[in-house]
Protein backbone atom coordinates (compact mmCIF):
# COMPACT_ATOMS: atom_id res chain seq x y z
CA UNK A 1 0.00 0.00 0.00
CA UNK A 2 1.27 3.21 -1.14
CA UNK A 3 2.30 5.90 1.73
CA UNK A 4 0.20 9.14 1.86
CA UNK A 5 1.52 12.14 0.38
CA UNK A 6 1.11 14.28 3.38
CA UNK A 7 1.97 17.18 1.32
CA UNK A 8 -1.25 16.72 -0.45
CA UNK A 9 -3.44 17.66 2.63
CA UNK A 10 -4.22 20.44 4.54
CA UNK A 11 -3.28 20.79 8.40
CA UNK A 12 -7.56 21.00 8.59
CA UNK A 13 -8.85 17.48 7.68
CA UNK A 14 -12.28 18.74 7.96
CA UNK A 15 -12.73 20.72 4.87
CA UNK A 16 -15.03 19.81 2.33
CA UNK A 17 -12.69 17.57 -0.15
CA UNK A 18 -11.42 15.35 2.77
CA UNK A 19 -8.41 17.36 3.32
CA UNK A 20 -7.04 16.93 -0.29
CA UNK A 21 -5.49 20.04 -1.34
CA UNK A 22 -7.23 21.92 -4.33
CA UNK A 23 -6.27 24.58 -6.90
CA UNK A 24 -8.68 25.99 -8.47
CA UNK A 25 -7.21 26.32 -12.27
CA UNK A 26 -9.67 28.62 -14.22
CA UNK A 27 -11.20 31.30 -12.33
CA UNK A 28 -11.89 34.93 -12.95
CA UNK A 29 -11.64 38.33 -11.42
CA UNK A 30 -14.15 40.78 -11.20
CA UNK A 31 -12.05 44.17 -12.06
CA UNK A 32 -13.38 46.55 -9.60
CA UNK A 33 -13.81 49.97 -11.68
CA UNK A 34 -11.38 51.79 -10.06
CA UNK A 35 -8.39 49.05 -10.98
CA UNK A 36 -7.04 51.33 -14.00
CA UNK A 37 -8.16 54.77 -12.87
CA UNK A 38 -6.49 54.26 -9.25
CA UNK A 39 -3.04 53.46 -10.36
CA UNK A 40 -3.12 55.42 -14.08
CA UNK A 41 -0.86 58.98 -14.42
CA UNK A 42 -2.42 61.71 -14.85
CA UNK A 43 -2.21 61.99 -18.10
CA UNK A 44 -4.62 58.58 -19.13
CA UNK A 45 -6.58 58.62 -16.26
CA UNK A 46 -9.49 59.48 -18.41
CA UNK A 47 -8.48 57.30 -20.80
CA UNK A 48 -7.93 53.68 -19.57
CA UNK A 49 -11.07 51.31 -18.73
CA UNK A 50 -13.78 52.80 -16.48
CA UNK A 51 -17.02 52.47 -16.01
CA UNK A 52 -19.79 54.96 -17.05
CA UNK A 53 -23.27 55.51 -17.55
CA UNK A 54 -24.46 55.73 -20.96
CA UNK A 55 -27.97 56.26 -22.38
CA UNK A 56 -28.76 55.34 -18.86
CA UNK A 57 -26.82 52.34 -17.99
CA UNK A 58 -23.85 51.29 -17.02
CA UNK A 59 -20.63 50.21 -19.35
CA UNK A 60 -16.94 49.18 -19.39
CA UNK A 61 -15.70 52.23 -21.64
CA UNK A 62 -12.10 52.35 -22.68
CA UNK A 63 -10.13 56.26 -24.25
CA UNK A 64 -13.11 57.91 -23.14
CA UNK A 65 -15.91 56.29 -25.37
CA UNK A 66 -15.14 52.83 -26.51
CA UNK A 67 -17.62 50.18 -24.80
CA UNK A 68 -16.11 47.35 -23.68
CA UNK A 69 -18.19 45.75 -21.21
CA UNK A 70 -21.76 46.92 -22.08
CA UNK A 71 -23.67 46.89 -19.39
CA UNK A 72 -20.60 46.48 -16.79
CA UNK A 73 -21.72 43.42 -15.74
CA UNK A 74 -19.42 41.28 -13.85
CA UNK A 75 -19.31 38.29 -15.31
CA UNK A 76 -19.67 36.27 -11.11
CA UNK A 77 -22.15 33.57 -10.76
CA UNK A 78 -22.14 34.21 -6.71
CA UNK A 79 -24.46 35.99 -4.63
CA UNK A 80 -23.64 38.12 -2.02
CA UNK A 81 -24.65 35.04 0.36
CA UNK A 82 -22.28 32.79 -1.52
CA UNK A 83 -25.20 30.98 -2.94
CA UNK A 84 -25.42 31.13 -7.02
CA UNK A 85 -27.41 32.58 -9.76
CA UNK A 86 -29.07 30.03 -11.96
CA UNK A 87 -28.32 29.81 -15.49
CA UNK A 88 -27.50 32.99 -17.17
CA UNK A 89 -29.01 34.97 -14.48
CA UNK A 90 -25.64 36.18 -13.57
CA UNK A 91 -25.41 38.70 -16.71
CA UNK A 92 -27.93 40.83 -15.73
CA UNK A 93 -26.51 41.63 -11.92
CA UNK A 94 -23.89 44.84 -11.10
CA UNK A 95 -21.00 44.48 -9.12
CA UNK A 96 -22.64 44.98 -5.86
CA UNK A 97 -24.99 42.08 -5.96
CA UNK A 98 -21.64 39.85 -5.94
CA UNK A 99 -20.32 38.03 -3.60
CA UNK A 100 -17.23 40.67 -2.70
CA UNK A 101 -14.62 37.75 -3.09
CA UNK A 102 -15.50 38.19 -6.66
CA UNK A 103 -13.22 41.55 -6.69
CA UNK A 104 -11.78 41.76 -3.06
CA UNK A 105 -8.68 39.60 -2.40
CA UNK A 106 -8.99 39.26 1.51
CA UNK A 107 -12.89 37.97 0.61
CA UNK A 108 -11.66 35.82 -1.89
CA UNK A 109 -9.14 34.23 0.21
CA UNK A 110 -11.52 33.64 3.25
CA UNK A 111 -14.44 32.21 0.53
CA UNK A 112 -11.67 29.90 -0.63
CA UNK A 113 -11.25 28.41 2.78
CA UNK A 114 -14.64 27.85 3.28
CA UNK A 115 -14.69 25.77 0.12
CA UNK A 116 -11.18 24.18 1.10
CA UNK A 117 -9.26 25.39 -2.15
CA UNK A 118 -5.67 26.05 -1.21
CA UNK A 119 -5.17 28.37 -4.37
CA UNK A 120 -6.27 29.89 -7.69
CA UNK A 121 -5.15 30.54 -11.15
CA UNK A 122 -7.08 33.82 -12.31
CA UNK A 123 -7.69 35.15 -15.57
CA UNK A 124 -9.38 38.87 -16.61
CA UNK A 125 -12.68 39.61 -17.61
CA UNK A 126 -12.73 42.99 -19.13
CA UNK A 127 -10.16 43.28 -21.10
CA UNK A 128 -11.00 40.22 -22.96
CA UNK A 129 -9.99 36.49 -21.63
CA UNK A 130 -6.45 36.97 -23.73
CA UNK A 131 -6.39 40.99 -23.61
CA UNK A 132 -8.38 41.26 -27.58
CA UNK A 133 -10.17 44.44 -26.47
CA UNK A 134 -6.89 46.45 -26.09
CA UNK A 135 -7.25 46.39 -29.83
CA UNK A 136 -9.21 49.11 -30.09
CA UNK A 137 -7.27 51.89 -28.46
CA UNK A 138 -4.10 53.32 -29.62
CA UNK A 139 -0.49 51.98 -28.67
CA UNK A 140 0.29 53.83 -25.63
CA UNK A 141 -2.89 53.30 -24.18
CA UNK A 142 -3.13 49.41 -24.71
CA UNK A 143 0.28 48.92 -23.63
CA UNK A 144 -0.34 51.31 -20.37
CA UNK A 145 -3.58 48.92 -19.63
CA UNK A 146 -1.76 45.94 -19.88
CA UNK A 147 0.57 47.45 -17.09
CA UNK A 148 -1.37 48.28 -15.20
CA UNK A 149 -3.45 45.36 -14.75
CA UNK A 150 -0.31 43.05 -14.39
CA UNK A 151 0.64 45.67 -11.61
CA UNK A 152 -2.76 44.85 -9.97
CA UNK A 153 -1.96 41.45 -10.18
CA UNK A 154 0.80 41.84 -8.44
CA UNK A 155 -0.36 43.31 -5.83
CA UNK A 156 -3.23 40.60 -5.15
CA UNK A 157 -0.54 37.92 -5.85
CA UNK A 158 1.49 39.55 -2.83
CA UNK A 159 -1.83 40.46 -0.47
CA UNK A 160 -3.10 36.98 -0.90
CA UNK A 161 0.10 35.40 0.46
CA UNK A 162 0.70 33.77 -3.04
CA UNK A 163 -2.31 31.84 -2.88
CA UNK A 164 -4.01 33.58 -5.98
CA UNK A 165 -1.92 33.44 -9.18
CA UNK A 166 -3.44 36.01 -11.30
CA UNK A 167 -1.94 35.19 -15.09
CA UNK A 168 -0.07 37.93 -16.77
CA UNK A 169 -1.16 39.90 -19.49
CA UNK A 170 0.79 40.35 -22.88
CA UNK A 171 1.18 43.32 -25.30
CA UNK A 172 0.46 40.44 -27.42
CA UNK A 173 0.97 42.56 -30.62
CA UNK A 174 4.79 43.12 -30.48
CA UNK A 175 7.35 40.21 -29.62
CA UNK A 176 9.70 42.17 -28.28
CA UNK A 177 7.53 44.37 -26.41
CA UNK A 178 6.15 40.41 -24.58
CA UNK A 179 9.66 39.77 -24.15
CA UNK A 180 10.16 42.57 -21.98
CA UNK A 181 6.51 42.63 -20.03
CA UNK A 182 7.38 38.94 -19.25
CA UNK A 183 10.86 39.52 -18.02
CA UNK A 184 9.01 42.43 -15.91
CA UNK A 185 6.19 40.35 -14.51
CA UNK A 186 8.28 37.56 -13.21
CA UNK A 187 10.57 40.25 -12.09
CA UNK A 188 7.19 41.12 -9.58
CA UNK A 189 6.41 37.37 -9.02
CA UNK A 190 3.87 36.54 -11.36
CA UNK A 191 4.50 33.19 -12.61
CA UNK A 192 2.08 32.55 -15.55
CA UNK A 193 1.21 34.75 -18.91
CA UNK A 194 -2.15 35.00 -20.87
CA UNK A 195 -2.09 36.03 -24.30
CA UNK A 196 -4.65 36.46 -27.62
CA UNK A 197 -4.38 33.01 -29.45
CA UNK A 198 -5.19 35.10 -32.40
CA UNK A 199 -3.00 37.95 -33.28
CA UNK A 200 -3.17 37.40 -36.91
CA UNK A 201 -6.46 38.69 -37.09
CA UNK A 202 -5.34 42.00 -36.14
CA UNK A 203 -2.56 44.78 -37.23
CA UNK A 204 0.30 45.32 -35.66
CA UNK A 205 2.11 48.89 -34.60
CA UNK A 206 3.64 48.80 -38.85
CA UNK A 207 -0.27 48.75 -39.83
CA UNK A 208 0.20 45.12 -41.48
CA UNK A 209 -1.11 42.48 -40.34
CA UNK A 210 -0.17 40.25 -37.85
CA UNK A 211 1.08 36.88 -37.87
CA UNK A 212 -0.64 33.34 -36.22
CA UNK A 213 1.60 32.56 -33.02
CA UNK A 214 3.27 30.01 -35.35
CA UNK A 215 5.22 32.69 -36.86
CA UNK A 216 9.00 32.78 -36.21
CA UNK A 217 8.36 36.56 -35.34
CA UNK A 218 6.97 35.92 -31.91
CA UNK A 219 10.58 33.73 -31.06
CA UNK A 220 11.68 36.70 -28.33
CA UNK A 221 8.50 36.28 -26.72
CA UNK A 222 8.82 32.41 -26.51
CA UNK A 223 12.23 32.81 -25.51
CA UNK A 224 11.73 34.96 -22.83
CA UNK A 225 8.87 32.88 -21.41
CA UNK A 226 10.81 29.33 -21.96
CA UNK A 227 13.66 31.25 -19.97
CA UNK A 228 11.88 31.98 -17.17
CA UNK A 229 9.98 28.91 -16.91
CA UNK A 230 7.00 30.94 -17.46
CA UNK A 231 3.99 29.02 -18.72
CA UNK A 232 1.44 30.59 -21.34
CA UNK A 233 -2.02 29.51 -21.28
CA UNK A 234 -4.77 29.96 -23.89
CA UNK A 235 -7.77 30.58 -22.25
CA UNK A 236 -10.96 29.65 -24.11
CA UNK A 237 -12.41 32.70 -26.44
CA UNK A 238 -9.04 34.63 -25.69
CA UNK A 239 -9.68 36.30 -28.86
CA UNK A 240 -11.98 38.06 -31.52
CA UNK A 241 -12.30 34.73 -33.48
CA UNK A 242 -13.09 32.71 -30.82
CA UNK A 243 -15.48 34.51 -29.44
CA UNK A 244 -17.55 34.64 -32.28
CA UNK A 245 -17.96 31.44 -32.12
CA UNK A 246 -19.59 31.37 -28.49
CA UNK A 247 -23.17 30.22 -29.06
CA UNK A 248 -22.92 28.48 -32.56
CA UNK A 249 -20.52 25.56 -31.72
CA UNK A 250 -17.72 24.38 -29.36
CA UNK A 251 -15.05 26.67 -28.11
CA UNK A 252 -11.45 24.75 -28.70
């Protein structure tokens, strides 16, 4: 009979998976709406995602105008009693009908003992699941988001007592730009990177067109993760393309 891994099990046998230790490998984090505007100079703070009210409701808007979360919903399934919305109920709440460890690390943390999960891999919402809506703004802005929000995740990384591993994300339309956000990231202790699985179906800074990721261009950007045994994940609909696709047939 095989010895038990004690390294497996929490010190609290009682929890509800039998004292097997659990990570939690996709989940997602509700951006509160001051994530960009509270850490952004001066000079975008108007600029990067925020949420507004527009012909009387509420929206993700990005340089000023650009909707990116119509509706600013927040894409969590749990009530503020940690019980759950049925079906598709969820897209119809506002932030403060969620549960706050939706958005609030030191809630999320104590939720995840309650549920015995020892820790969580956690992807973005609002800037698309591989960073696609940064597409529509201008270079400095995009690249400033993507800063910023890897500098948020950071900071929950660190507050959370690297329990939560919040993925990184890319400037996923320049190589050598990736190179250096990776080598910056892992630099603050992030350990995992999220990209757009599609860049050829947008332009890059020349105004040409991108290549697909199997495109010798992107080598720095490989490199740089392979060297700092940093792993890149493809989340599902973690671009334009894939999220047309949501509703008609299965997501790859």
């Amino acid at each position: 009979m095989t010895a038990l891994d004690k390294s497996l099990v929490f010190k609290d046998t009682e929890n509800p998976f039998g004292g097997r230790k659990v990570i939690d490998v996709d989940t997602h984090l509700t951006e509160p709406h001051d994530l960009w505007t509270s850490r952004a100079p001066a000079s975008l703070k108007d600029r990067v995602p925020q949420v507004k009210t527009i012909d009387g409701k509420r929206s993700w808007v990005i340089d000023g105008d650009v909707i990116i979360g119509e509706g600013a919903n927040p894409s969590s399934t749990v009530k503020t009693d940690g019980t759950k919305w049925p079906g598709l109920e969820f897209m119809s709440k506002q932030i403060e009908e969620c549960h706050p460890a939706s958005y609030s690390t030191k809630e999320r943390v104590e939720l995840m003992d309650a549920c015995g999960i020892s820790a969580q891999i956690v992807y973005p919402n609002i800037l698309g699941f591989g960073g696609q809506q940064t597409a529509k703004v201008d270079h400095e802005l995009r690249a400033a988001c993507v800063r910023i929000f890897n500098d948020a995740m950071a900071e929950m990384q660190e507050e959370s007592g690297q329990r939560i591993f919040p993925m990184a994300m890319l400037p996923w339309w320049d190589a050598k730009e990736s190179a250096a956000e990776i080598e910056r990231c892992h630099a603050m202790g992030l350990r995992g990177l999220n990209i757009n699985s599609d860049p050829q179906t947008h332009r890059g800074l020349d105004g040409e067109m991108l290549p697909s990721l199997a495109s010798t261009m992107w080598d720095p950007m490989w490199d740089a993760a392979s060297a700092l045994n940093m792993p890149v994940n493809f989340h599902i609909g973690a671009s334009d393309q894939m999220m047309d696709w949501f509703g008609n047939q299965a997501w790859p």
